[in-house]
C-alpha atoms as a PDB file:
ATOM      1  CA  UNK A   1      95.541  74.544 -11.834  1.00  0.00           C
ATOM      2  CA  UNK A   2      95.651  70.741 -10.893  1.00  0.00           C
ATOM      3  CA  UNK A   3      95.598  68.673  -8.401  1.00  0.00           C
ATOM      4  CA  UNK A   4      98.219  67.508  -6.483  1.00  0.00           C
ATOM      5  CA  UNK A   5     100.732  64.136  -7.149  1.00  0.00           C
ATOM      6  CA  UNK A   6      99.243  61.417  -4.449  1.00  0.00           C
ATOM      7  CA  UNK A   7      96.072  62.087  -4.550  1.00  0.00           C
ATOM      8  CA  UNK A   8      96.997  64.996  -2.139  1.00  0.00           C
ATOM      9  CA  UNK A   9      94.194  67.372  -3.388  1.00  0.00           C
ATOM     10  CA  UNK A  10      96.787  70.401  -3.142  1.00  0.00           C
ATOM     11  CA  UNK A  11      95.654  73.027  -5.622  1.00  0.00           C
ATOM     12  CA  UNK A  12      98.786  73.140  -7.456  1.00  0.00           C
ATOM     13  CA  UNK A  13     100.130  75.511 -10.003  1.00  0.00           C
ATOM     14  CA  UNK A  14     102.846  75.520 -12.532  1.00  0.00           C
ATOM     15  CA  UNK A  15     105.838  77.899 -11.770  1.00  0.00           C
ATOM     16  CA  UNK A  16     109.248  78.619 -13.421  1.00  0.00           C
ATOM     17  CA  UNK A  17     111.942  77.414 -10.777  1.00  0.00           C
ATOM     18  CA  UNK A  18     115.183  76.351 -13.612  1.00  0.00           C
ATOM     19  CA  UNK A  19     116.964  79.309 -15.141  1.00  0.00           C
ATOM     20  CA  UNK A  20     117.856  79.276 -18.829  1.00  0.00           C
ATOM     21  CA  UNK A  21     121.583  78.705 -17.582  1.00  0.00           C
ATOM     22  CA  UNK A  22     120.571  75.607 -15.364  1.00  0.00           C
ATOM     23  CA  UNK A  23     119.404  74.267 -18.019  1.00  0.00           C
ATOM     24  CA  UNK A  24     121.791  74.636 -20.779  1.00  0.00           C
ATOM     25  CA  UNK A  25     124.221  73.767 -18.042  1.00  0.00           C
ATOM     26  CA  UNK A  26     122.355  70.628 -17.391  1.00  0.00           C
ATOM     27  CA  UNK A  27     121.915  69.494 -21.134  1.00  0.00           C
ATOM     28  CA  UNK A  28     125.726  70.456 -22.016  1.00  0.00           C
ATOM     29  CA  UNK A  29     126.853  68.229 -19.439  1.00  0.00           C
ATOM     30  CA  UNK A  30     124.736  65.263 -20.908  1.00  0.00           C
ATOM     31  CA  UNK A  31     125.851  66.110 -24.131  1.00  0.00           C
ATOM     32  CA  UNK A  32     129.415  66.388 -23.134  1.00  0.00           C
ATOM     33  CA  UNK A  33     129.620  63.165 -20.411  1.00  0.00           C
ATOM     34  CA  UNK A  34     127.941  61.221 -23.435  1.00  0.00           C
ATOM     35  CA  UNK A  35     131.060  62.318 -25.851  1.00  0.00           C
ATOM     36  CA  UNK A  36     133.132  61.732 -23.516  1.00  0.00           C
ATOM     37  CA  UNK A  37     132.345  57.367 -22.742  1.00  0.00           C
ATOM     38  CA  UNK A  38     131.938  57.325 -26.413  1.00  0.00           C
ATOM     39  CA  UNK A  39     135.552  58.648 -27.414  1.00  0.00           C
ATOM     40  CA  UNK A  40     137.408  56.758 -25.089  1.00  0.00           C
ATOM     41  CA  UNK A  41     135.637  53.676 -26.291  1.00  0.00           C
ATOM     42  CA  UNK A  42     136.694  54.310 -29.656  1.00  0.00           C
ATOM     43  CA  UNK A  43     140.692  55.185 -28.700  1.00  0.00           C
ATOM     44  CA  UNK A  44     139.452  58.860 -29.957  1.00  0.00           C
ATOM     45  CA  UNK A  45     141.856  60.432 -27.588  1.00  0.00           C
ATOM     46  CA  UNK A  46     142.101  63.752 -28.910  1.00  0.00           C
ATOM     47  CA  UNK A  47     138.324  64.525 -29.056  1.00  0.00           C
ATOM     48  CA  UNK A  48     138.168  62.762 -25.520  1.00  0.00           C
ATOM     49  CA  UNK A  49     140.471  65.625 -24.280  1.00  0.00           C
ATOM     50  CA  UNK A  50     138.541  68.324 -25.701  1.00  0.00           C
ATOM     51  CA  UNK A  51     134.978  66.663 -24.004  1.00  0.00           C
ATOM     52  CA  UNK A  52     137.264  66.954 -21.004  1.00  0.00           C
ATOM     53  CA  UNK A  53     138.068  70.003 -21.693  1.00  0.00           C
ATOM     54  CA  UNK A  54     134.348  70.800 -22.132  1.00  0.00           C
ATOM     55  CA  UNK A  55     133.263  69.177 -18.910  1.00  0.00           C
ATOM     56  CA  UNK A  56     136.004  71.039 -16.336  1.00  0.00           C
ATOM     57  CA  UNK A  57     134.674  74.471 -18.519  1.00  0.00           C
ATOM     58  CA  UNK A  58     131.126  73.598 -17.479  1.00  0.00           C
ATOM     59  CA  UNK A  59     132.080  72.472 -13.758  1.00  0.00           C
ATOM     60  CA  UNK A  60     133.639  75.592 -13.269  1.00  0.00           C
ATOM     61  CA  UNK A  61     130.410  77.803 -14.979  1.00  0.00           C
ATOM     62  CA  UNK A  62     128.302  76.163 -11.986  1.00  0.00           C
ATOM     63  CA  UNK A  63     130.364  76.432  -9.194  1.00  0.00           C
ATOM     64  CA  UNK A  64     130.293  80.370 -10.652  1.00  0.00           C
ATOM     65  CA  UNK A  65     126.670  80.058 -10.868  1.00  0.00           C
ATOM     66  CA  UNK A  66     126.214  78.330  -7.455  1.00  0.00           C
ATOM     67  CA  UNK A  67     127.238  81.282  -5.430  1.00  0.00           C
ATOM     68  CA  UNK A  68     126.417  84.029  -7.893  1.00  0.00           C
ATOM     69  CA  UNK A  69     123.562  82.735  -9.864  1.00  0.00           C
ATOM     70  CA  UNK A  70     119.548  82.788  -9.042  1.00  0.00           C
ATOM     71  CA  UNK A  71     117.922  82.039  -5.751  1.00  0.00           C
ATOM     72  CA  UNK A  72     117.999  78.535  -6.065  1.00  0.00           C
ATOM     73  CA  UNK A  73     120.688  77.632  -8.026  1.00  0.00           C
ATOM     74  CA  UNK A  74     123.287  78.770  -5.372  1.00  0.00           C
ATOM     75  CA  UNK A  75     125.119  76.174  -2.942  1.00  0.00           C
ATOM     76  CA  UNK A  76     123.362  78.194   0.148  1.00  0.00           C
ATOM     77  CA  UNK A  77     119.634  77.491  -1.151  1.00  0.00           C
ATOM     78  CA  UNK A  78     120.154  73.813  -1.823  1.00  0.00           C
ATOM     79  CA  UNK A  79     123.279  72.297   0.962  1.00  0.00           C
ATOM     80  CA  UNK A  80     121.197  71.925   3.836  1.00  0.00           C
ATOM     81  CA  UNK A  81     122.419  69.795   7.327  1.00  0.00           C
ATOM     82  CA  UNK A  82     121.219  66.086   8.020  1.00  0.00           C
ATOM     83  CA  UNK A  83     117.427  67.444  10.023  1.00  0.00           C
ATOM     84  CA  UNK A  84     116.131  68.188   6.287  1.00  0.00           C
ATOM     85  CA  UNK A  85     117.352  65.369   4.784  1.00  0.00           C
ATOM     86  CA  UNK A  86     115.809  62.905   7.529  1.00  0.00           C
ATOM     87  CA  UNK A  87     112.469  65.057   6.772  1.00  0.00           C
ATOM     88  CA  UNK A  88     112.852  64.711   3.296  1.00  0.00           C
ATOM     89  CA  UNK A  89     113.423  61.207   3.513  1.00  0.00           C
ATOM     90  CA  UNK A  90     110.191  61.031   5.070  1.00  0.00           C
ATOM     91  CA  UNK A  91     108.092  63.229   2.545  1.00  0.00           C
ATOM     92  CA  UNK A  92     108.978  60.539   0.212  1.00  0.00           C
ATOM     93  CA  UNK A  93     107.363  57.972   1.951  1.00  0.00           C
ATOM     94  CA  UNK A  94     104.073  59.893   2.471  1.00  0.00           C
ATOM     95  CA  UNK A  95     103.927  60.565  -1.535  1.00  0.00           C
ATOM     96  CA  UNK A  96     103.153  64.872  -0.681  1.00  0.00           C
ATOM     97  CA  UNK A  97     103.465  67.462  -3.486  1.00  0.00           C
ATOM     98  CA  UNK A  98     106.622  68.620  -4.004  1.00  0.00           C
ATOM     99  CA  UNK A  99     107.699  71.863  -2.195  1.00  0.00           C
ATOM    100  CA  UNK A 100     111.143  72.177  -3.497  1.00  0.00           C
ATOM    101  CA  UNK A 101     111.941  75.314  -5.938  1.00  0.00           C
ATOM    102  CA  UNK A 102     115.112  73.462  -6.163  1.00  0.00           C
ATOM    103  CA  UNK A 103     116.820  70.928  -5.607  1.00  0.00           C
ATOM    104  CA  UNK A 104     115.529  68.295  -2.778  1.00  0.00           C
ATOM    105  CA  UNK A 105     117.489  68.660   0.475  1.00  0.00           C
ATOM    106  CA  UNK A 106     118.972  64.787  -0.778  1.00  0.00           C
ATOM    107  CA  UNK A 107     119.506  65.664  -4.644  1.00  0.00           C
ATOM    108  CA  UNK A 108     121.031  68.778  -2.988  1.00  0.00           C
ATOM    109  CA  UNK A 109     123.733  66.589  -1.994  1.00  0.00           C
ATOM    110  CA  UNK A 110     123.804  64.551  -4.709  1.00  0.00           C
ATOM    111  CA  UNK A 111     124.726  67.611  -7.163  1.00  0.00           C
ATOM    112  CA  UNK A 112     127.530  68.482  -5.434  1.00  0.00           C
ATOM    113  CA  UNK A 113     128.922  64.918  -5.122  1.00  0.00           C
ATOM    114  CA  UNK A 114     128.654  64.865  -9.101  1.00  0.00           C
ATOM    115  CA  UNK A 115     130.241  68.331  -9.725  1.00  0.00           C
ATOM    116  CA  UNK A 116     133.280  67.274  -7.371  1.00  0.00           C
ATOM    117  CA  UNK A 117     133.185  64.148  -8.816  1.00  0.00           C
ATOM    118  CA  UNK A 118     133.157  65.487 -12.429  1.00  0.00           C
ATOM    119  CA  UNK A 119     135.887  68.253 -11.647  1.00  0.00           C
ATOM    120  CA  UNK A 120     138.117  65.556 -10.585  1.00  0.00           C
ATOM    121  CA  UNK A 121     137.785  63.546 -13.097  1.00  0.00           C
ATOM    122  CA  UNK A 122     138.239  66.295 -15.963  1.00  0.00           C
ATOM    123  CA  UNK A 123     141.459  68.092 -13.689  1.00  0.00           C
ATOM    124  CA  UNK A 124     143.088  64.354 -13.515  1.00  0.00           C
ATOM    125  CA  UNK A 125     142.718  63.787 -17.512  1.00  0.00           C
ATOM    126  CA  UNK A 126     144.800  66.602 -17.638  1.00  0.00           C
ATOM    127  CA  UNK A 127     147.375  65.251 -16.247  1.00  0.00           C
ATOM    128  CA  UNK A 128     146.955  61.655 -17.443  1.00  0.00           C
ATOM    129  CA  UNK A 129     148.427  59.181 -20.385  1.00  0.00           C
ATOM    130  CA  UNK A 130     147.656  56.440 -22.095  1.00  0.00           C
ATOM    131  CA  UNK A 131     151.486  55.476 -22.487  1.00  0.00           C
ATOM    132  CA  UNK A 132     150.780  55.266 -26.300  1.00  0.00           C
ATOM    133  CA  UNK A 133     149.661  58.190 -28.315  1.00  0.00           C
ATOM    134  CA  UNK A 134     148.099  60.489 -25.589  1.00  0.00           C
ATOM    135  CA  UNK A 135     149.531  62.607 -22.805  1.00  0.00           C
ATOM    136  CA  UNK A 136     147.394  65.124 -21.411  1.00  0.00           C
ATOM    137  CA  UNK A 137     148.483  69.108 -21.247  1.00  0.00           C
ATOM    138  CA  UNK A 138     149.748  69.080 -17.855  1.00  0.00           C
ATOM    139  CA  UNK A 139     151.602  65.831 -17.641  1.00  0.00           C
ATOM    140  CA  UNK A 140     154.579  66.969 -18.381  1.00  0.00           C
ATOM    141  CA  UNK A 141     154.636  69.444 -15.443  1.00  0.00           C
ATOM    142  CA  UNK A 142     154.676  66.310 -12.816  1.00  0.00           C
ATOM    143  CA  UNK A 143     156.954  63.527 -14.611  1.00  0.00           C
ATOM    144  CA  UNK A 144     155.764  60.595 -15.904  1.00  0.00           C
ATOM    145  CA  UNK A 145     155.611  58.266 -12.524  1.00  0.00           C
ATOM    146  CA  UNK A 146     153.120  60.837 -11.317  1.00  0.00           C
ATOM    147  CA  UNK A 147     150.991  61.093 -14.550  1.00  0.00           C
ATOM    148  CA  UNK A 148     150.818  57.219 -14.192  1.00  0.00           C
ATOM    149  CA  UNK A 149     149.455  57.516 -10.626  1.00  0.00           C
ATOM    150  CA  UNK A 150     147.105  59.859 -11.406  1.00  0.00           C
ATOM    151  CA  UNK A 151     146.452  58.097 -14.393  1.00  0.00           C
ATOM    152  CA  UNK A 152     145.374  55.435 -12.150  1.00  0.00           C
ATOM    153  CA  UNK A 153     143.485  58.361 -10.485  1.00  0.00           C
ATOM    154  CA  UNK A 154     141.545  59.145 -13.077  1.00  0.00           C
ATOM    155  CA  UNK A 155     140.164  55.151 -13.665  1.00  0.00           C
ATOM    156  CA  UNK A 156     138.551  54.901 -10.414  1.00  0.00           C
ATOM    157  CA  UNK A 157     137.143  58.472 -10.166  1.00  0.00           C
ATOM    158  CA  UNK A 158     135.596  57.073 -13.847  1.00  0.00           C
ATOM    159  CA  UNK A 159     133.843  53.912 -11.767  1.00  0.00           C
ATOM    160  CA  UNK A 160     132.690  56.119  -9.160  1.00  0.00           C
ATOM    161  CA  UNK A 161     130.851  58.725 -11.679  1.00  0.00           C
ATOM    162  CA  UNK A 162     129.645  56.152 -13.413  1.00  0.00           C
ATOM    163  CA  UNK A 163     127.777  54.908 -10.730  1.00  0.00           C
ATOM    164  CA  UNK A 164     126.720  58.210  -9.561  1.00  0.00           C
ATOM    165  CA  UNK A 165     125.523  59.082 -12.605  1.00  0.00           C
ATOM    166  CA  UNK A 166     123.799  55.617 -12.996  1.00  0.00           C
ATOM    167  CA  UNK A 167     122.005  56.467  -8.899  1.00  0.00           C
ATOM    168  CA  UNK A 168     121.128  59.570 -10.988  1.00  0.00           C
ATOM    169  CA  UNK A 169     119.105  58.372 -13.482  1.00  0.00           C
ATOM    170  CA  UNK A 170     117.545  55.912 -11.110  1.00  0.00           C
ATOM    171  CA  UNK A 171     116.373  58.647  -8.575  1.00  0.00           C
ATOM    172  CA  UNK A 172     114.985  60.714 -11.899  1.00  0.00           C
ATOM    173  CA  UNK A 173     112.787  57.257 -12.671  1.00  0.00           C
ATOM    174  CA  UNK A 174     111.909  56.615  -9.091  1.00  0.00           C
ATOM    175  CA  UNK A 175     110.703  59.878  -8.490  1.00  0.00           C
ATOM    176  CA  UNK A 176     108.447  60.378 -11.685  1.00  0.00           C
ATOM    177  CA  UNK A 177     107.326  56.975 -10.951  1.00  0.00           C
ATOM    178  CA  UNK A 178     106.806  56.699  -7.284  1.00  0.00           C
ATOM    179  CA  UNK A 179     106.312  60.673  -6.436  1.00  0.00           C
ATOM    180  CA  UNK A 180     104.699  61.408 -10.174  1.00  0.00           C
ATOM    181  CA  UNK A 181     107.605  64.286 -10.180  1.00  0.00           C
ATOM    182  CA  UNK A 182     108.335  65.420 -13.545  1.00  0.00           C
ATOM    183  CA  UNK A 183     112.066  66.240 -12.868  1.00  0.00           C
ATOM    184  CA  UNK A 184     113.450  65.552 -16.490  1.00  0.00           C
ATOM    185  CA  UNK A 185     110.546  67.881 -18.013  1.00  0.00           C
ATOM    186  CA  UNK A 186     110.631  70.747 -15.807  1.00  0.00           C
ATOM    187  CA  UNK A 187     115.075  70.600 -16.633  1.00  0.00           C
ATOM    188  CA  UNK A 188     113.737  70.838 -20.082  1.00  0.00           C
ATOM    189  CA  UNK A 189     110.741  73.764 -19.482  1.00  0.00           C
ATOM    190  CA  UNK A 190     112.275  75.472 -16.345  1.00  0.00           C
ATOM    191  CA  UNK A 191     108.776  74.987 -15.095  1.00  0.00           C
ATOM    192  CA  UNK A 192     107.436  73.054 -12.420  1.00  0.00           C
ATOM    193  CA  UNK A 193     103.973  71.760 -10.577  1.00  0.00           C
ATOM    194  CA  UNK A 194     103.902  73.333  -7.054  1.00  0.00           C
ATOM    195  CA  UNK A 195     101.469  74.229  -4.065  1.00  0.00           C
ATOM    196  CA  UNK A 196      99.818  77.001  -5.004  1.00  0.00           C
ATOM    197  CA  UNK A 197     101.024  78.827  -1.914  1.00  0.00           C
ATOM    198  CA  UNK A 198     104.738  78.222  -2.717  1.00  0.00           C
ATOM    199  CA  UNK A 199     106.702  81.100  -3.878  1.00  0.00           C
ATOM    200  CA  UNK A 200     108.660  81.380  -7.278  1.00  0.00           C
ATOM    201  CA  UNK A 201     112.590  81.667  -7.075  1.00  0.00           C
ATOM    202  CA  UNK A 202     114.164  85.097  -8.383  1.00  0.00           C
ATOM    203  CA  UNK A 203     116.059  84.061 -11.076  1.00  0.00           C
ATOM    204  CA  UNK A 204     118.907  85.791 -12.383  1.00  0.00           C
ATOM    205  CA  UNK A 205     119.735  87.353 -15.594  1.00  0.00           C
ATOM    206  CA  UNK A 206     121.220  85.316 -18.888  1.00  0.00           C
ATOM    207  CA  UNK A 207     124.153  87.568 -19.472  1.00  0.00           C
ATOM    208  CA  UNK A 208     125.780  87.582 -15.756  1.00  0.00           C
ATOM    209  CA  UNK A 209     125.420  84.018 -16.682  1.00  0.00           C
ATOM    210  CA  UNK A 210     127.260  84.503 -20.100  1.00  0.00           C
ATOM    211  CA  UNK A 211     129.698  86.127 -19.021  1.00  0.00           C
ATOM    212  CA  UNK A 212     130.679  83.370 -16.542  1.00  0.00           C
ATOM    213  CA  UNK A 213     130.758  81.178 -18.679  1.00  0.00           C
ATOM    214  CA  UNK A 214     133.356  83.248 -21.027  1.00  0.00           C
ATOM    215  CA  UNK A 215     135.809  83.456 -17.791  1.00  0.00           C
ATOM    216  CA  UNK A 216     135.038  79.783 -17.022  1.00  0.00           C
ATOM    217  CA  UNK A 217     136.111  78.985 -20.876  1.00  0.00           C
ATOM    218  CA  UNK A 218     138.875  81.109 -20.494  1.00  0.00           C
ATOM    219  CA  UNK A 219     140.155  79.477 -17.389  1.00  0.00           C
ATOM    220  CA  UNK A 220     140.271  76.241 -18.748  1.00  0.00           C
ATOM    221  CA  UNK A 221     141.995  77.505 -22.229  1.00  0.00           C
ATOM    222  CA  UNK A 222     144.621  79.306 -20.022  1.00  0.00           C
ATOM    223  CA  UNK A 223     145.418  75.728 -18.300  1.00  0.00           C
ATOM    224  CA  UNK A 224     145.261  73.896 -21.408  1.00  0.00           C
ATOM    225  CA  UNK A 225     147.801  75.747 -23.693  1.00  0.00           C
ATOM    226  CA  UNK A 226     149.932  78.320 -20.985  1.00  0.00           C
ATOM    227  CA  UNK A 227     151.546  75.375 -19.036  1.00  0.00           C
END
């Protein structure tokens, strides 16, 4: 046991609030996003696709997870209305220990705005071209003036993620710095530093996880090569 971030004097302890499927969600998507900006920068189009491919998979395994995963992983434990955001705005200011055995009544927000973001991006690739070399699986199903619109689509969903991802990584640094909240390590641990008095999450089992992720997998391999 520790004290608490701020100076607080909160006996704190250190309990496991990020499933293993959080996680690997969480690290997949880096891994994939990163593949992704990197192939298209290279004209790599057909690895691009599949890092698509890879990111709509993922998308899907959370929205899955986000009604039918642990305690605080679903959309119900973290989507709260504009009174706990306002109060959360204001337990930033004061610098308290973090209550949250998930994610802040703000990053709640901000989650969901990157996994719509995300899935829109990753369902517009596959209807996209690049007029040279690359036409994505379902373009041919809407004609080639609509792939070009939602080609277009699919560049300024890119500058919008970009910068949400960018306010991302920003509220990660402000946080550890300002709030001394260790948000990257306890995404890589599951584990976090809370109130002593704060209850641990149930967290649900790895293969109901597993298995979603087959049928999310399968999903996306059924829109890729059926149509």
């Amino acid at each position: 046991m520790a004290d608490g971030a701020g100076g607080s004097g909160a006996t704190m302890r250190e309990v496991p609030v990020w499933d293993l499927p959080i996680r690997v969600f969480h690290w997949a998507l880096v891994a994939a996003i990163t593949g992704s900006v990197v192939t298209i920068q290279l004209h790599w189009m057909a690895q691009h696709a599949l890092f698509g491919y890879a990111i709509l998979t993922l998308v899907i395994w959370r929205v899955l997870w986000g009604f039918l995963g642990s305690e605080n992983a679903r959309f119900s434990h973290f989507l709260k209305g504009p009174g706990p955001v306002l109060a959360h705005l204001g337990h930033i200011l004061t610098r308290k220990p973090a209550r949250e055995t998930s994610h802040t009544a703000l990053g709640g927000w901000a989650v969901a705005a990157l996994l719509v973001l995300l899935g829109a991006q990753a369902t517009t690739g596959l209807f996209a071209n690049d007029d040279i070399l690359f036409r994505g699986p379902l373009a041919r199903t809407v004609g080639k003036d609509m792939s070009d619109t939602i080609t277009g689509w699919h560049y300024t969903i890119k500058t919008l993620l970009l910068a949400m991802l960018a306010l991302h990584v920003a509220a990660a640094v402000f946080y550890r710095v300002w709030l001394r909240h260790r948000l990257v390590e306890a995404m890589v641990t599951g584990r976090k530093d809370l109130p002593a008095d704060v209850q641990p999450p149930r967290l649900a089992g790895v293969g109901r996880a597993l298995l979603l992720l087959l049928l999310s997998a399968a999903a996306v391999r059924g829109i890729v090569t059926l149509f």
